[in-house]
Protein backbone atom coordinates (compact mmCIF):
# COMPACT_ATOMS: atom_id res chain seq x y z
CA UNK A 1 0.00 0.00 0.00
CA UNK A 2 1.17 3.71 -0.92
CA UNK A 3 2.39 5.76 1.99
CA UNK A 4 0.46 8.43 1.50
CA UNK A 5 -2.48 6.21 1.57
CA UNK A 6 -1.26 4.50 5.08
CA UNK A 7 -1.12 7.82 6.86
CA UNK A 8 -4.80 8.76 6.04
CA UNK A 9 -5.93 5.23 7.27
CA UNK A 10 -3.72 6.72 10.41
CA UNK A 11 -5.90 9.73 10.85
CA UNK A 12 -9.27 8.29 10.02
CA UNK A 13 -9.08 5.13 12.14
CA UNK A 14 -7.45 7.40 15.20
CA UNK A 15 -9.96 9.98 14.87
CA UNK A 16 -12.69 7.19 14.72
CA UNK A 17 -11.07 5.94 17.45
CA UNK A 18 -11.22 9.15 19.50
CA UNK A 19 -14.48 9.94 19.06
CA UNK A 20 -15.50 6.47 20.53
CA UNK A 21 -13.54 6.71 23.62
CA UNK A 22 -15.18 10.68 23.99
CA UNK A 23 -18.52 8.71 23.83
CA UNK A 24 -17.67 5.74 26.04
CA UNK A 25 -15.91 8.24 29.03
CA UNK A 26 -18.94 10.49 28.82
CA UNK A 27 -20.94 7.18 30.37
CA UNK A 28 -19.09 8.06 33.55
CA UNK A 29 -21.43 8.30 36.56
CA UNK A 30 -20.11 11.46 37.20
CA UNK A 31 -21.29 12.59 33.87
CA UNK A 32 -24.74 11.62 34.61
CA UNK A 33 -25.07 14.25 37.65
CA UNK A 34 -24.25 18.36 37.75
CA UNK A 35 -20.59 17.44 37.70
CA UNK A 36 -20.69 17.60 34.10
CA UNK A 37 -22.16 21.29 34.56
CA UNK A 38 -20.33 22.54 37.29
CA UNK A 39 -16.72 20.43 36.85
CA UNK A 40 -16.53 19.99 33.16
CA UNK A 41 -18.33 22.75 31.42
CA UNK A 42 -18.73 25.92 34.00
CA UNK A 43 -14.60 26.14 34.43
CA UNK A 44 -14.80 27.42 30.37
CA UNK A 45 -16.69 30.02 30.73
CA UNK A 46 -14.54 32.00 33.68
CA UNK A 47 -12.82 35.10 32.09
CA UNK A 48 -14.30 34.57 28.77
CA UNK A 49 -15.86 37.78 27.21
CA UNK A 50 -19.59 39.08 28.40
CA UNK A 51 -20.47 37.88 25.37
CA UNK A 52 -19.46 34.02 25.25
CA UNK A 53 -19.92 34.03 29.27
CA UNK A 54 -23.29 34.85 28.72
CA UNK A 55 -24.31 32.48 26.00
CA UNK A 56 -22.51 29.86 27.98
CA UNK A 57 -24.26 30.27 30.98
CA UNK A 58 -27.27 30.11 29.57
CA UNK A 59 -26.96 26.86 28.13
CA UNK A 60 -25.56 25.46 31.63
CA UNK A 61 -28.56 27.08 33.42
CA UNK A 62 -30.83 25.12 30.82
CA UNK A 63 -28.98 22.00 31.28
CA UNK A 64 -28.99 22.17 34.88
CA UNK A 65 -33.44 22.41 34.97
CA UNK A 66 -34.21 20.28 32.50
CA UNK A 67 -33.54 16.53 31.78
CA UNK A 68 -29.34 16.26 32.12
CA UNK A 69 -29.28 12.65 32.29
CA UNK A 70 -31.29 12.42 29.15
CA UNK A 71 -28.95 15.02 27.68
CA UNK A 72 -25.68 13.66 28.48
CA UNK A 73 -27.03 9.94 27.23
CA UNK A 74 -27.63 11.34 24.37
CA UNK A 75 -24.40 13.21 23.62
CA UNK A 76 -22.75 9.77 24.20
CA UNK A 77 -24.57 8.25 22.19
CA UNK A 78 -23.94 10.59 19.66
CA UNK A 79 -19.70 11.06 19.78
CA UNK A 80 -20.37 6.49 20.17
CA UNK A 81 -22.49 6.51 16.82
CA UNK A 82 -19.78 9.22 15.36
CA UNK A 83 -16.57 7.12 15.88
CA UNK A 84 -18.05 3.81 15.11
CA UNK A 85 -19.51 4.97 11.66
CA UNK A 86 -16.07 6.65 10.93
CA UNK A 87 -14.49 3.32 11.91
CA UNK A 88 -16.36 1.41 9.68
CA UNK A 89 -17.27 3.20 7.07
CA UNK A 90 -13.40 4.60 5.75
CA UNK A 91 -14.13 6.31 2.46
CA UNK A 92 -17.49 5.39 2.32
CA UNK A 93 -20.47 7.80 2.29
CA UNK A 94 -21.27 6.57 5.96
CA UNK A 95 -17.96 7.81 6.81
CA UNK A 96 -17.97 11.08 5.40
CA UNK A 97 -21.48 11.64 6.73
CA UNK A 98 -20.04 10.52 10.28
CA UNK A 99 -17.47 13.23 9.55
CA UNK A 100 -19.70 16.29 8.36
CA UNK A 101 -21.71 14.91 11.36
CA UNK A 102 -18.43 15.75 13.93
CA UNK A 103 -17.79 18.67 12.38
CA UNK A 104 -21.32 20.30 13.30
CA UNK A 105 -21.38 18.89 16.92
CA UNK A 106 -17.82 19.74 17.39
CA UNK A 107 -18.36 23.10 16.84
CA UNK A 108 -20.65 23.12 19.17
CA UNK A 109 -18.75 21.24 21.50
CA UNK A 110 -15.68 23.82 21.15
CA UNK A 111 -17.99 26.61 21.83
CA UNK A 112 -20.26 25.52 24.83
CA UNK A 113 -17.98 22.82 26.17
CA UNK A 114 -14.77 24.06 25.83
CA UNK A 115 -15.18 27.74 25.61
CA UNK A 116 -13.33 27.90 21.82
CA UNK A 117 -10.36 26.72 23.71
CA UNK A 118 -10.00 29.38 26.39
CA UNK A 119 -8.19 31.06 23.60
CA UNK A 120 -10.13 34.29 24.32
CA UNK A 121 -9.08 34.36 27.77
CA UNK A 122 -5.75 35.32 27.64
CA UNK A 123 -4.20 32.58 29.72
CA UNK A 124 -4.74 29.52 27.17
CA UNK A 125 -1.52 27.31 26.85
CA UNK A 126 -1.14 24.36 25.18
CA UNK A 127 0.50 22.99 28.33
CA UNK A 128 -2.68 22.34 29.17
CA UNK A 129 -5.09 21.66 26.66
CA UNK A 130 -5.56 24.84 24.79
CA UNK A 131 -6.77 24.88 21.82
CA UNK A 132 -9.14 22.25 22.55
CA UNK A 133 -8.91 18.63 22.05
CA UNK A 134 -12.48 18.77 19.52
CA UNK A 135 -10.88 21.83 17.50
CA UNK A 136 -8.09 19.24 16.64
CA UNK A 137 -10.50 16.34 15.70
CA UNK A 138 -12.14 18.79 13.76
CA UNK A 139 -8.74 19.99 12.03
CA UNK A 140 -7.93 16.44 10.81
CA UNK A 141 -12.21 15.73 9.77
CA UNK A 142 -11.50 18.82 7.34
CA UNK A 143 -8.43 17.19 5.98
CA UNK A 144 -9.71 14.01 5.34
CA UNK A 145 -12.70 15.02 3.73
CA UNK A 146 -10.78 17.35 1.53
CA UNK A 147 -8.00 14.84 0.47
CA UNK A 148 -7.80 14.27 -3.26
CA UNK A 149 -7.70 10.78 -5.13
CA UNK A 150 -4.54 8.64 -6.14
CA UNK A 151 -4.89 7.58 -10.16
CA UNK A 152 -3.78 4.31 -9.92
CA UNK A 153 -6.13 3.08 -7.56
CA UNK A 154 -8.68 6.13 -6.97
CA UNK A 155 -7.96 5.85 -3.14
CA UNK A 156 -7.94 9.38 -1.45
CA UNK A 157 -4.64 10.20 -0.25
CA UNK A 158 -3.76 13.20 2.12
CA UNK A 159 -1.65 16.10 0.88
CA UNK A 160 1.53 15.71 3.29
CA UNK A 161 2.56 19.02 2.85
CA UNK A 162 -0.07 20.96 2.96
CA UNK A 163 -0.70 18.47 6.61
CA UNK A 164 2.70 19.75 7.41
CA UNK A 165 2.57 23.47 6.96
CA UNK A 166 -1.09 23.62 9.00
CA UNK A 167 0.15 21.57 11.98
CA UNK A 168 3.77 23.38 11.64
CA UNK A 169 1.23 26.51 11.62
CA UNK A 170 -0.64 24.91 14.80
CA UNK A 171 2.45 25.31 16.96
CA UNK A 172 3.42 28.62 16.03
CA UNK A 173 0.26 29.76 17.09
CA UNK A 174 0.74 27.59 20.29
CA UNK A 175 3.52 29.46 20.94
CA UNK A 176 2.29 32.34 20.06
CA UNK A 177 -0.49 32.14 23.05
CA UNK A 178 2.49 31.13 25.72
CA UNK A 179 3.80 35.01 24.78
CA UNK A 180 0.47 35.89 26.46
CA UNK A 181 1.54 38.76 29.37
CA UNK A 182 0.11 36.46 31.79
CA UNK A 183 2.36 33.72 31.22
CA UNK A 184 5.26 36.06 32.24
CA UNK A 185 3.81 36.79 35.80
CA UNK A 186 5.61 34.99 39.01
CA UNK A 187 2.88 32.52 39.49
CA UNK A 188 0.86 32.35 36.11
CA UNK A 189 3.08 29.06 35.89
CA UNK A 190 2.48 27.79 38.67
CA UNK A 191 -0.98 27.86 38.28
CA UNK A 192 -1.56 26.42 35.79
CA UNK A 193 0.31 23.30 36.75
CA UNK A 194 -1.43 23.39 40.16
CA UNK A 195 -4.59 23.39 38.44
CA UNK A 196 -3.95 20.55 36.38
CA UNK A 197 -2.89 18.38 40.07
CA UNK A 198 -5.32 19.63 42.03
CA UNK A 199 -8.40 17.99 39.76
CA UNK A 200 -6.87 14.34 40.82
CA UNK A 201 -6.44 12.99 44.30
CA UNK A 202 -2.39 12.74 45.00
CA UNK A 203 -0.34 9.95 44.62
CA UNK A 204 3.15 9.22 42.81
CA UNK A 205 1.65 10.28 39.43
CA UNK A 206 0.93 13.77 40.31
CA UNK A 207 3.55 14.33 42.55
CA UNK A 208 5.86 15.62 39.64
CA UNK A 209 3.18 17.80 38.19
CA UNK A 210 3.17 19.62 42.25
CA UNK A 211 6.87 19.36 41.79
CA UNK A 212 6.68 21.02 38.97
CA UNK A 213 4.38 24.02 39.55
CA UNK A 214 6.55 24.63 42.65
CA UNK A 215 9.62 25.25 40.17
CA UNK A 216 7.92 26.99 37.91
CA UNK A 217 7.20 29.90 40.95
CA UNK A 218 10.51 30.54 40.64
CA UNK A 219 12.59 31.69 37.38
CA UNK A 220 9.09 31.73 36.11
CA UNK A 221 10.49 33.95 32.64
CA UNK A 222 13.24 31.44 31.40
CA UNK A 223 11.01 28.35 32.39
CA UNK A 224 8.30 30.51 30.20
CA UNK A 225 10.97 31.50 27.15
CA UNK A 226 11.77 27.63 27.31
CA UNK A 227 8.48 26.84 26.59
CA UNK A 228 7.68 29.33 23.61
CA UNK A 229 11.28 28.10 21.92
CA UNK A 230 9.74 24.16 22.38
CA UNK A 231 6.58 24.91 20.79
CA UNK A 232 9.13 27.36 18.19
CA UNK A 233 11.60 24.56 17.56
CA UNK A 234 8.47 22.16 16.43
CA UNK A 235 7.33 24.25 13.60
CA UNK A 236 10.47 25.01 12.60
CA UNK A 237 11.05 21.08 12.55
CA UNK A 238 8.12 20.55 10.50
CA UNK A 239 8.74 23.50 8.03
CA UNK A 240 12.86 22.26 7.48
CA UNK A 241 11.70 18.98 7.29
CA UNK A 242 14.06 17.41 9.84
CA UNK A 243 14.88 13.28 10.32
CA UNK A 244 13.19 10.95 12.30
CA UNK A 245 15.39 11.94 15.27
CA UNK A 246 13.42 14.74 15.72
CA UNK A 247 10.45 13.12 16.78
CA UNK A 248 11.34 11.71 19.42
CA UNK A 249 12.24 15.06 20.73
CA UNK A 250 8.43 15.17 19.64
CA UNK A 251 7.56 12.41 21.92
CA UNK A 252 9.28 13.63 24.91
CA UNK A 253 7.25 17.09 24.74
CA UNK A 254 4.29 15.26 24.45
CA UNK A 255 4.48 12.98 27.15
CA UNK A 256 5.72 16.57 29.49
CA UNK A 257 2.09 17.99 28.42
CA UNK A 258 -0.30 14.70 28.74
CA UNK A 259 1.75 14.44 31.97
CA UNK A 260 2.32 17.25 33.95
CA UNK A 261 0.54 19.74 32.03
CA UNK A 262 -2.64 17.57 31.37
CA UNK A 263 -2.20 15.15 34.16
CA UNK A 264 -2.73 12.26 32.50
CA UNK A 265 -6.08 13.81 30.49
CA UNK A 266 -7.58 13.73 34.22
CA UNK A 267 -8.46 9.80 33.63
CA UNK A 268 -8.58 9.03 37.10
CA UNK A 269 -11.01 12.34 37.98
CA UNK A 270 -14.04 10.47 37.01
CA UNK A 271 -15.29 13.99 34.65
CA UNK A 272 -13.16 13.58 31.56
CA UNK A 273 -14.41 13.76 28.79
CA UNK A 274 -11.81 12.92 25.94
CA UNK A 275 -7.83 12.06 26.61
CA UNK A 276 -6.89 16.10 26.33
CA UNK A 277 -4.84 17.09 23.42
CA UNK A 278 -1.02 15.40 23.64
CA UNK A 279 -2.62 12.38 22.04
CA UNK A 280 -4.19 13.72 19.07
CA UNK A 281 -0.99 15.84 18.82
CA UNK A 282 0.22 12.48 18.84
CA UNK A 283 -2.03 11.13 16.36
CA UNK A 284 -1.20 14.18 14.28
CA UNK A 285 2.46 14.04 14.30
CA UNK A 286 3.04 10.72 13.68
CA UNK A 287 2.24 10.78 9.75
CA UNK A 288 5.19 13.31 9.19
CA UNK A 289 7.11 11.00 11.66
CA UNK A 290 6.54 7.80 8.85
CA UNK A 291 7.40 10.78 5.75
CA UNK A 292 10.98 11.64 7.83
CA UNK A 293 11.35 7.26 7.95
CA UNK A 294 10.48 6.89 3.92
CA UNK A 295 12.64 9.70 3.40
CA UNK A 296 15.60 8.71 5.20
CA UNK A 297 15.31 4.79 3.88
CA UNK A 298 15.00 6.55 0.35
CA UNK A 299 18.20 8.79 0.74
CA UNK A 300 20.57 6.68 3.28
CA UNK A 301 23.34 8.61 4.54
């Protein structure tokens, strides 16, 4: 099979997959009570614009007095029927409906449920989910639905380098956001980090995510800089086009984030609701990872 054509099988049968865990965690009995209100939704709309707090809280208030239960079956139902139709149905019209079909309730989801990725807050970082796992599912939806065909066999294939310039794009922009003001306070750090701990009970898996908000208080600039030239140095991989070696410089920065930053896509608080962002970063990365590999086995040093 062509390469190109392995690497959308990647995408489609990872975002499939996504979608179907999103559907199976929101069956949590957690989800089934105001936690999803209060602990999953309510957090987005702090600091958001009078605008999008409003419309927010609206929809929260209306949740809250009428059927939630019933609600959140259905939405699980929903992101359930969504991945399995994606993962059966790969470039067949089920499939692409399942996609146009995420596309619609993930813009809804970004809005009401994740607040369009805190981005309008001013203190969104990737380090901790920003921009929103569901903006990224929808990212790759878009892609595969606008890949073109491959003669030989009239398979769609996905345009690697237009796949490489938007992600590359995706982390300037990430870094971008971590030049936020905010981020160059003492404890803006710190914070965040704390946050991310404080939403699981402690034990030897968050202990380095405490450890690390408490050295992030101090030096909090060059810890900062350090983390704009990470999220720098990825694009600029991407854009040069550099070996295989350089993702697993990848890997390590993505298992810091789903980590410490992420902690561990809060599995173990009983309200999440997908596995954060590092893994479809992840998912994302890794068909420029198998490009570098074909490359390199084409062009041996």
């Amino acid at each position: 099979m062509d390469g190109l054509q392995i690497t959308r099988r990647i995408l489609w049968y990872g975002l499939g997959g996504l979608w179907l865990l999103d559907g199976a965690l929101q069956l949590q009995p957690h989800m089934f009570s105001a936690d999803l209100v209060t602990a999953v939704m309510q957090p987005n709309a702090w600091h958001q614009p009078a605008w999008m707090t409003q419309s927010i809280d609206w929809i929260l208030n209306l949740l809250l007095t009428h059927q939630l239960s019933l609600f959140n079956g259905f939405v699980a139902l929903l992101q359930i029927g969504i991945g399995a139709l994606v993962l059966s149905g790969f470039d067949k019209k089920s499939g692409r409906i399942a996609l146009w079909t995420s596309l619609v309730w993930g813009s809804l989801v970004w809005y009401f449920g994740e607040g369009l990725g805190t981005v309008f807050t001013g203190q969104a970082t990737y380090l901790t989910g920003a921009p929103g796992s569901v903006l990224l599912y929808m990212i790759i939806a878009v892609f595969l639905l606008a890949t073109g065909r491959l003669r030989k066999t009239d398979e769609r294939i996905l345009d690697l380098n237009s796949w490489r310039r938007s992600v590359g794009a995706l982390w300037i922009l990430g870094a971008l956001l971590q030049c936020f003001p905010v981020f160059w306070t003492p404890d803006a750090l710190s914070t965040q980090f704390y946050g991310a701990a404080v939403m699981t009970s402690r034990s030897f898996l968050t202990r380095p995510i405490y450890a690390m908000a408490h050295l992030s208080l101090h030096h909090t600039l060059w810890w900062n800089l350090a983390f704009v030239l990470a999220m720098f140095s990825l694009a600029l991989g991407l854009f040069r086009r550099w070996g295989a070696w350089f993702y697993a410089l990848v890997t390590m920065w993505l298992l810091f984030m789903f980590w410490i930053g992420e902690n561990g896509g809060m599995l173990l608080s009983g309200v999440a609701t997908d596995l954060n962002t590092a893994p479809v970063w992840a998912l994302m990365m890794f068909p420029l990872y198998l490009e570098a590999r074909r490359s390199e086995d084409r062009n041996p040093t």
